[in-house]
N, C-alpha and C. Protein backbone atom coordinates (compact mmCIF):
# COMPACT_ATOMS: atom_id res chain seq x y z
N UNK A 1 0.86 -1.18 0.00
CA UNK A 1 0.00 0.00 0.00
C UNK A 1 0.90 1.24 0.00
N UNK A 2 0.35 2.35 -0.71
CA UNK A 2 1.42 3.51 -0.92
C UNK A 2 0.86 4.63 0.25
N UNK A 3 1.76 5.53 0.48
CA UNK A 3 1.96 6.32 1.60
C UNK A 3 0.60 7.10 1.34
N UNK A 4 0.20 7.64 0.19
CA UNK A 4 -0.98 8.10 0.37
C UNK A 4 -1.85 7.48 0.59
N UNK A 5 -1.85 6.21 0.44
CA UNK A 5 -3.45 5.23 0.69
C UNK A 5 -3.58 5.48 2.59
N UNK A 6 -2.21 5.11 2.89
CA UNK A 6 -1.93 5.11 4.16
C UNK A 6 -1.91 6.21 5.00
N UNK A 7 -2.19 7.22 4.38
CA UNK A 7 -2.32 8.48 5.02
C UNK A 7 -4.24 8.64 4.20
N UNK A 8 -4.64 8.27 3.33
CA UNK A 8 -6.12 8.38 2.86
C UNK A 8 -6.84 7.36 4.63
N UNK A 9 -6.57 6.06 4.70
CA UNK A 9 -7.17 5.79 6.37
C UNK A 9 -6.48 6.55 7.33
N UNK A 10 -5.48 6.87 7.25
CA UNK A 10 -5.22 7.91 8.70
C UNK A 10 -6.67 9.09 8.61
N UNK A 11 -6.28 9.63 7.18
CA UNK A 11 -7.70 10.78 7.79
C UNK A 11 -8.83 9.95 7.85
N UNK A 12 -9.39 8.97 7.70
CA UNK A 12 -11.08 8.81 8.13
C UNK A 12 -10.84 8.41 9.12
N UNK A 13 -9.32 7.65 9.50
CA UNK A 13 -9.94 7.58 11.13
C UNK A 13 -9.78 8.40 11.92
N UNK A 14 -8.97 10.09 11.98
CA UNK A 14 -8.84 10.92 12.07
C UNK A 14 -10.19 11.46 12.35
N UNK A 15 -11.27 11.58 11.20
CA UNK A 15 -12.25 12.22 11.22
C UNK A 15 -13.51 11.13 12.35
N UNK A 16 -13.12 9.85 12.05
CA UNK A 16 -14.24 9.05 13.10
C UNK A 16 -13.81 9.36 14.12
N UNK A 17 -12.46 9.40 14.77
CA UNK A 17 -11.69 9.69 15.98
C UNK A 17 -12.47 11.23 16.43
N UNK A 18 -12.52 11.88 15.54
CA UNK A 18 -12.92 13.31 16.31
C UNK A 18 -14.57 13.05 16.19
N UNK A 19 -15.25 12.38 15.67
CA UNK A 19 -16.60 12.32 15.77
C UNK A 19 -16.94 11.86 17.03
N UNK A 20 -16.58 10.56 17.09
CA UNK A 20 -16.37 10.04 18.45
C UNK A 20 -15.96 10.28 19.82
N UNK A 21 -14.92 11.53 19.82
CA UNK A 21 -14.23 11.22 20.77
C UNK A 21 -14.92 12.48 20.96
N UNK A 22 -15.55 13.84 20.44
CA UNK A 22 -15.55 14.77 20.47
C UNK A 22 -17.32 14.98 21.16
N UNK A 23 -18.11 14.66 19.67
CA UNK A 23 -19.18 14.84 19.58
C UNK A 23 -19.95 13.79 20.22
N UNK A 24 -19.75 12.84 19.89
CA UNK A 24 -20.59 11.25 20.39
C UNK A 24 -20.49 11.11 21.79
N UNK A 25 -19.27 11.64 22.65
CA UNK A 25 -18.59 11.72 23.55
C UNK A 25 -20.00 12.57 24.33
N UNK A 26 -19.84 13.93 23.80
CA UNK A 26 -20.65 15.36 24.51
C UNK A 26 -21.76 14.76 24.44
N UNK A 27 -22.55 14.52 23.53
CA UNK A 27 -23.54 13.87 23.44
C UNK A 27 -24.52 12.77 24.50
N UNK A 28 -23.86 11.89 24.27
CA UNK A 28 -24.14 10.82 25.01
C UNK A 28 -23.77 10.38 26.22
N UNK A 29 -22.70 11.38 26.63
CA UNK A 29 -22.53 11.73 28.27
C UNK A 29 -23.84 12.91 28.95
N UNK A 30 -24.08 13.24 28.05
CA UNK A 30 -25.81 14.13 28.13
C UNK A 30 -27.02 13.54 28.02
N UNK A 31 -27.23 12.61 27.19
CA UNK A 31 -28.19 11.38 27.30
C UNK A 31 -28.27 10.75 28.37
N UNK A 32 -26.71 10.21 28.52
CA UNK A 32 -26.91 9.16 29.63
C UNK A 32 -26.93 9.47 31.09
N UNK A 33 -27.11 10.49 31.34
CA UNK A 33 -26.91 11.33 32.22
C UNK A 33 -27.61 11.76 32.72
N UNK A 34 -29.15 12.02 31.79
CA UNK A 34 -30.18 12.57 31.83
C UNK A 34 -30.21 14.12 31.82
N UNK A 35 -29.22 14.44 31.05
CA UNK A 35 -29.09 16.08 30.98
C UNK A 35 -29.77 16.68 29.57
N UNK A 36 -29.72 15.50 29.14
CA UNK A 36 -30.35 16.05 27.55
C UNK A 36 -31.47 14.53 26.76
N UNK A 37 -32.55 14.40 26.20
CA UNK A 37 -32.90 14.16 25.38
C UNK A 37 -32.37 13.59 24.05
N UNK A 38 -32.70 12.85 23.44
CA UNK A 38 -31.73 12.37 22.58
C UNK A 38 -32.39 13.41 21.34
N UNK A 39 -33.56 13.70 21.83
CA UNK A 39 -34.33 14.54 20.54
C UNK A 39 -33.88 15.66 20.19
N UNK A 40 -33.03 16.37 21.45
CA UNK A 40 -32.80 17.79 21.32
C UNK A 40 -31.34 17.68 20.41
N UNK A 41 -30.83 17.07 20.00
CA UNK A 41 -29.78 17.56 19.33
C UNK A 41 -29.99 17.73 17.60
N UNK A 42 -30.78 18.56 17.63
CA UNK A 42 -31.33 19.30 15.87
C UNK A 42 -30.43 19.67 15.53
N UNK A 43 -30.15 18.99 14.09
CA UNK A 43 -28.69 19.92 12.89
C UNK A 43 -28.93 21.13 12.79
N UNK A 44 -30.25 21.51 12.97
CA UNK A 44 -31.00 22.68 12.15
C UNK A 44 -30.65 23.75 13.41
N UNK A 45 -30.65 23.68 14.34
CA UNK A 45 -30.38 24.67 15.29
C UNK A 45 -29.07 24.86 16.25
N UNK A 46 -28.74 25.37 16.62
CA UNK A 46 -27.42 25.72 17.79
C UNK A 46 -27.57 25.29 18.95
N UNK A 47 -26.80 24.61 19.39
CA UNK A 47 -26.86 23.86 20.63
C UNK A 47 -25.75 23.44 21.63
N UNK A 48 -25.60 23.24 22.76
CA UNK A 48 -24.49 23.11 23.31
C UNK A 48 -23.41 23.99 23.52
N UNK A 49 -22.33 23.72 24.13
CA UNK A 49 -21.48 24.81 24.67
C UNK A 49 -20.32 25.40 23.83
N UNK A 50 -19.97 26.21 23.87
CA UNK A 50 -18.76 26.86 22.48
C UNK A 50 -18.17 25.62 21.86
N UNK A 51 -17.58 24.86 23.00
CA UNK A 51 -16.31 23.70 22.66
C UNK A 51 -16.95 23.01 21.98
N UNK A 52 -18.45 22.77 21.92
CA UNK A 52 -19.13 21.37 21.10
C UNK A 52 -19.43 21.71 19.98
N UNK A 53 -19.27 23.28 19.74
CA UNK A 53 -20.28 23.56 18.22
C UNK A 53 -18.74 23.60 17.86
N UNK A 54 -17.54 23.84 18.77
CA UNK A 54 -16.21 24.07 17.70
C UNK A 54 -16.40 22.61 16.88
N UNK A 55 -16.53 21.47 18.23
CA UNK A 55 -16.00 20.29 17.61
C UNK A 55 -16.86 20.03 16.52
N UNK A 56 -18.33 20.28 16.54
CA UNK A 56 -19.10 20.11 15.16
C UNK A 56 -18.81 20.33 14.28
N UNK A 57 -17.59 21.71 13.86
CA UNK A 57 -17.51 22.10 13.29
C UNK A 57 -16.12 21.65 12.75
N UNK A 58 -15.36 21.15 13.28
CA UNK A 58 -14.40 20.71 13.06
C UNK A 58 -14.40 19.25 12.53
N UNK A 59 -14.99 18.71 13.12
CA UNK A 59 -15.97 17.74 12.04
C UNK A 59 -15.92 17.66 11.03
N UNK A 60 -16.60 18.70 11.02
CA UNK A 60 -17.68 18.84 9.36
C UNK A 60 -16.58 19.22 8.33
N UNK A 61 -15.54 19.91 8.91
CA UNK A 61 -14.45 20.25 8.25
C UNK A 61 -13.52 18.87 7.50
N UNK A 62 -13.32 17.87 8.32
CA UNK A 62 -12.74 16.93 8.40
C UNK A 62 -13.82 16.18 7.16
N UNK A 63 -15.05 16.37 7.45
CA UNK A 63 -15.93 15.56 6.58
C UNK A 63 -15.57 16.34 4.72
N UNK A 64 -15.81 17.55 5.07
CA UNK A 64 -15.69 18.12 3.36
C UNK A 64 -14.49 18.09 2.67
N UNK A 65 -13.01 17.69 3.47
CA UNK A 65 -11.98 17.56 3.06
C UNK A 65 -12.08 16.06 2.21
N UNK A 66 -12.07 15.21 3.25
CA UNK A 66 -11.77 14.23 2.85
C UNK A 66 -11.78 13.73 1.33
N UNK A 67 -13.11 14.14 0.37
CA UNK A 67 -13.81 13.97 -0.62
C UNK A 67 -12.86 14.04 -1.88
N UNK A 68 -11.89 15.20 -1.24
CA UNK A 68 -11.16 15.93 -2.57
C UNK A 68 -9.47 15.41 -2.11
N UNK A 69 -9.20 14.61 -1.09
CA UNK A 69 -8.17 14.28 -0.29
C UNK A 69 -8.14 12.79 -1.56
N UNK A 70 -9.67 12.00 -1.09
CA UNK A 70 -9.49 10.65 -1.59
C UNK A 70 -9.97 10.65 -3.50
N UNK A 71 -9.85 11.63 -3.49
CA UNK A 71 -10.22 11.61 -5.84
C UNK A 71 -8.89 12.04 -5.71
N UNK A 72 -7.60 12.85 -4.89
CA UNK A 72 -6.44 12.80 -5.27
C UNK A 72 -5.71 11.56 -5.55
N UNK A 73 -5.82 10.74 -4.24
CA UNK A 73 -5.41 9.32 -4.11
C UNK A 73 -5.86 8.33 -5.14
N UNK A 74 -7.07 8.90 -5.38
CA UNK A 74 -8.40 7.49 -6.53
C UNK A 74 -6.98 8.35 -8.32
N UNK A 75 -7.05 9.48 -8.34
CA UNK A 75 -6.44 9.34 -9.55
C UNK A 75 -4.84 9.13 -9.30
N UNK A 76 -4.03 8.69 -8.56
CA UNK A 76 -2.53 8.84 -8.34
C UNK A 76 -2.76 7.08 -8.44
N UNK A 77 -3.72 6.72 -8.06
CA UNK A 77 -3.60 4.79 -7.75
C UNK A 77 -3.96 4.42 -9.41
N UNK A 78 -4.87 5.53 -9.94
CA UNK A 78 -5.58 4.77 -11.51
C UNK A 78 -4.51 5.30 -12.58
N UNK A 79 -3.00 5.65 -12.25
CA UNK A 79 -2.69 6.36 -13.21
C UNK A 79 -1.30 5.54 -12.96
N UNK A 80 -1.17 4.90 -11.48
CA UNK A 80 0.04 4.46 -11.77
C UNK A 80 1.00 5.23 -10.93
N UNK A 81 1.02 6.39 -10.25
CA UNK A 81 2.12 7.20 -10.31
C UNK A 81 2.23 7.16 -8.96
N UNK A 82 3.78 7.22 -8.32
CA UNK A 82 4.30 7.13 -7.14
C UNK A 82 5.29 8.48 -7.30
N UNK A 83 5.70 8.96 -6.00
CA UNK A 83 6.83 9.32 -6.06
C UNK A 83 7.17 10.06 -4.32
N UNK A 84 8.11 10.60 -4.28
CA UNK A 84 8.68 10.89 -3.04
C UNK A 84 8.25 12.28 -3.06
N UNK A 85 8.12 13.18 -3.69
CA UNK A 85 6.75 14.32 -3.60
C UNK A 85 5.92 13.81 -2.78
N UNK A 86 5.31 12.96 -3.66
CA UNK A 86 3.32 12.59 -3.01
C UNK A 86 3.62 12.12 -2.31
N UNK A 87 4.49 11.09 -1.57
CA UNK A 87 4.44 10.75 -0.60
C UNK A 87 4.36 11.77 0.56
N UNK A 88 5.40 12.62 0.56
CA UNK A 88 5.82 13.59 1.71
C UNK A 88 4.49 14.60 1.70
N UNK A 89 4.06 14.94 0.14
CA UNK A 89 2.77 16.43 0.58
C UNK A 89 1.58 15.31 1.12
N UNK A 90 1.09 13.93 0.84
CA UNK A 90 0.20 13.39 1.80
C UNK A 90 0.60 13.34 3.27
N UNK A 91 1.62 13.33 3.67
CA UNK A 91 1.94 13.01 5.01
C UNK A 91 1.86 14.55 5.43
N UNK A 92 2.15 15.67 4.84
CA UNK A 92 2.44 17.09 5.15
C UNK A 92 0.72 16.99 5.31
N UNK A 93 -0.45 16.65 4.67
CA UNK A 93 -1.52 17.06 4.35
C UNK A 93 -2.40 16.24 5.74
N UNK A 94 -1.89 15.61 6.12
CA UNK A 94 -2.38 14.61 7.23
C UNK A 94 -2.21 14.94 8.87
N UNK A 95 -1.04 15.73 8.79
CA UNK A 95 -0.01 16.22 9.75
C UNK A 95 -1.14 17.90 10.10
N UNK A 96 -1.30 18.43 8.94
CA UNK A 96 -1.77 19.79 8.86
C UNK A 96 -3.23 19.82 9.41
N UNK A 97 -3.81 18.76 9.09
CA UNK A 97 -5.43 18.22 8.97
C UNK A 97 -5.34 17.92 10.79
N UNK A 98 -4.40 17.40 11.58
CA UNK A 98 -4.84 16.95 12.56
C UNK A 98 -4.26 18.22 13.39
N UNK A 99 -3.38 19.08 13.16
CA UNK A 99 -3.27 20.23 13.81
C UNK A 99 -4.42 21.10 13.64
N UNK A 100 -4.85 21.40 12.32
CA UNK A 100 -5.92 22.35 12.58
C UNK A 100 -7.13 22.06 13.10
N UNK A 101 -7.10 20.94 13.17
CA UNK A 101 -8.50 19.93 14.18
C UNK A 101 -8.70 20.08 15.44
N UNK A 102 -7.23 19.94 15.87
CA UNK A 102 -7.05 20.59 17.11
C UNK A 102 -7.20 21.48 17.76
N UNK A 103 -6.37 22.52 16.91
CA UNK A 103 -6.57 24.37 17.42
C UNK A 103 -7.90 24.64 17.62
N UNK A 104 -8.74 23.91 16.38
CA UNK A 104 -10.35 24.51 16.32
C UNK A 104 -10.84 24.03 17.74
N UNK A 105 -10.78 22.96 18.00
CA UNK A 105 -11.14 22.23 19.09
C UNK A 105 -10.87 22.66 20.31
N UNK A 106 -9.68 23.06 20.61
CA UNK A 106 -9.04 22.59 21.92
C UNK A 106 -9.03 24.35 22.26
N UNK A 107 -9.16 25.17 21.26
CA UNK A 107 -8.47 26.64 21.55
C UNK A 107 -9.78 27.63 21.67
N UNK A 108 -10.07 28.63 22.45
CA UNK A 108 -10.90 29.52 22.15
C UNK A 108 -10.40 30.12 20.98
N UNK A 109 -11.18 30.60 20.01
CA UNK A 109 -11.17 31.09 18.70
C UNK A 109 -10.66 32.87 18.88
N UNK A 110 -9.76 32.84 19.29
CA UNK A 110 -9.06 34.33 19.16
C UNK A 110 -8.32 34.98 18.07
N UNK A 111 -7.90 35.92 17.71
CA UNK A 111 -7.57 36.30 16.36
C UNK A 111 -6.45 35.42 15.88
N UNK A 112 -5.36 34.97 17.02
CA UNK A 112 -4.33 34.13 17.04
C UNK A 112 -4.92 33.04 16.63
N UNK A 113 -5.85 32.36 17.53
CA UNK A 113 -6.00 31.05 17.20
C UNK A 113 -6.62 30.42 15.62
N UNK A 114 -7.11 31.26 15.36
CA UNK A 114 -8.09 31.28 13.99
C UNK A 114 -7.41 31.63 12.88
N UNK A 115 -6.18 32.43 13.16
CA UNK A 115 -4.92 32.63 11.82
C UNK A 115 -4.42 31.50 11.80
N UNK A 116 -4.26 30.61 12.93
CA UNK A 116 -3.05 29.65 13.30
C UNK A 116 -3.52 27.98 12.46
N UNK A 117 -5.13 27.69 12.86
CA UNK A 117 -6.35 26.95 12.29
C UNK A 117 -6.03 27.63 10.85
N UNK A 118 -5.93 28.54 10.04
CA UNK A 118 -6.06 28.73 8.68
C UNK A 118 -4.95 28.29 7.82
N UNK A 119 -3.79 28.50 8.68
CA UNK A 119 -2.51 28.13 8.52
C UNK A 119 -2.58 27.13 8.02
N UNK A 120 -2.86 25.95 9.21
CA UNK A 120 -3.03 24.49 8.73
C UNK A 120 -3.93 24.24 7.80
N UNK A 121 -5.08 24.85 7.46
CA UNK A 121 -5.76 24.71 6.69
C UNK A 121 -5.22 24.78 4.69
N UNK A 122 -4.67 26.39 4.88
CA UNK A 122 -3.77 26.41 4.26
C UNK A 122 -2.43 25.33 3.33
N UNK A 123 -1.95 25.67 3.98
CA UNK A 123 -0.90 23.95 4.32
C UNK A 123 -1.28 23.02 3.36
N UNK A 124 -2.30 22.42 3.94
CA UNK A 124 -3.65 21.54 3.30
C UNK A 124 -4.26 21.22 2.09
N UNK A 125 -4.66 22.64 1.62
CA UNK A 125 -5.00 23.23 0.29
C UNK A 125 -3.72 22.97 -0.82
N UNK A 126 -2.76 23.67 -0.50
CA UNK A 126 -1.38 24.09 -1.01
C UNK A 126 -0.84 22.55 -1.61
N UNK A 127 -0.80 21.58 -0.17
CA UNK A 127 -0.34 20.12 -1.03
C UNK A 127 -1.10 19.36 -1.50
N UNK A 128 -2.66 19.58 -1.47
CA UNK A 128 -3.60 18.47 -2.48
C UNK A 128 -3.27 19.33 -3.71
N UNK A 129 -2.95 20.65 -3.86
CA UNK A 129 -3.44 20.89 -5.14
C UNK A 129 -2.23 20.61 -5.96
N UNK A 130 -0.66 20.87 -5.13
CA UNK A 130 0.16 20.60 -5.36
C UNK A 130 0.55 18.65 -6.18
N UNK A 131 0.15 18.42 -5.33
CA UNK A 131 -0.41 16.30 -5.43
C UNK A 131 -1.17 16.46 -6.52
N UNK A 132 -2.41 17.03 -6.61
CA UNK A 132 -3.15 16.93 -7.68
C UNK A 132 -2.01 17.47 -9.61
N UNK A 133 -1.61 18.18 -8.97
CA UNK A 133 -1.06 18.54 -10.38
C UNK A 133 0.51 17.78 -10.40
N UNK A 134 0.95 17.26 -9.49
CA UNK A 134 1.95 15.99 -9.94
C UNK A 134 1.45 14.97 -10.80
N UNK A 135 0.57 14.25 -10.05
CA UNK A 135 -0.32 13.51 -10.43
C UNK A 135 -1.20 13.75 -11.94
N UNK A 136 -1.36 14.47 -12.55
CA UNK A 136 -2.05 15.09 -13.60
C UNK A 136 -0.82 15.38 -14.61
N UNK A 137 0.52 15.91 -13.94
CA UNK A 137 1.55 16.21 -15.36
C UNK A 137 2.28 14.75 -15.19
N UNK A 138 2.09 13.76 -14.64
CA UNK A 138 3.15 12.26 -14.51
C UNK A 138 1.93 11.70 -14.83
N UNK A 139 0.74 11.91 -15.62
CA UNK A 139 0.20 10.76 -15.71
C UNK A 139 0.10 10.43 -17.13
């Protein structure tokens, strides 16, 4: 298996890891608890305490990446092409993905913290698109 496949399951379990550990966690320590209803947690409305809508949100982040993370990997596997680039910008892209997961998470959202989250985000952007166009002129 090539370093990007291997960094393509690092992020979903990355992203189940923060579903779980984050949201499912807040959640259902509120259920079981009898602090909350299982009904009250509507997509459609705002709920819970800063840290839980970060982690929702950080989530969801983790969820819309992935999509354009794994059609990099789906065309680098259908084309054949390896190299010590893609290897290193998937691992750079994996590395970036679980820092800015974090900051969102773990940090109150201050002007610092939210440049710092874009950064990684950044980062992110920079080597799929980078991967993507290796992948596209070696194929």
């Amino acid at each position: 298996m090539t370093i990007p496949v291997w960094v393509l399951l690092g992020f979903a379990a990355w992203t189940v890891l923060v579903l779980v550990g984050t949201i499912g966690l807040y959640r259902w320590s509120r259920i079981l608890t009898g602090r909350a209803e299982i009904k009250e947690f509507r997509a459609d409305e705002p709920h819970g305490s800063e840290w839980y809508r970060r982690a929702m949100r950080a989530h969801a982040n983790c969820v819309e990446n992935l999509p354009i993370y794994t059609a990099i990997v789906v065309a680098s596997i259908a084309t054949g092409f390896q190299s010590q680039a893609l290897d290193k910008l998937a691992v750079v892209v994996l590395v970036a993905r679980i820092c800015q997961t974090t900051v969102h998470i773990a940090f109150e959202q201050t002007n610092f913290a939210t440049s710092l989250r874009f950064m990684f985000f950044a980062i992110q952007v920079i080597s799929m698109v980078c991967m993507g166009v290796i992948v596209a002129v070696n194929a």
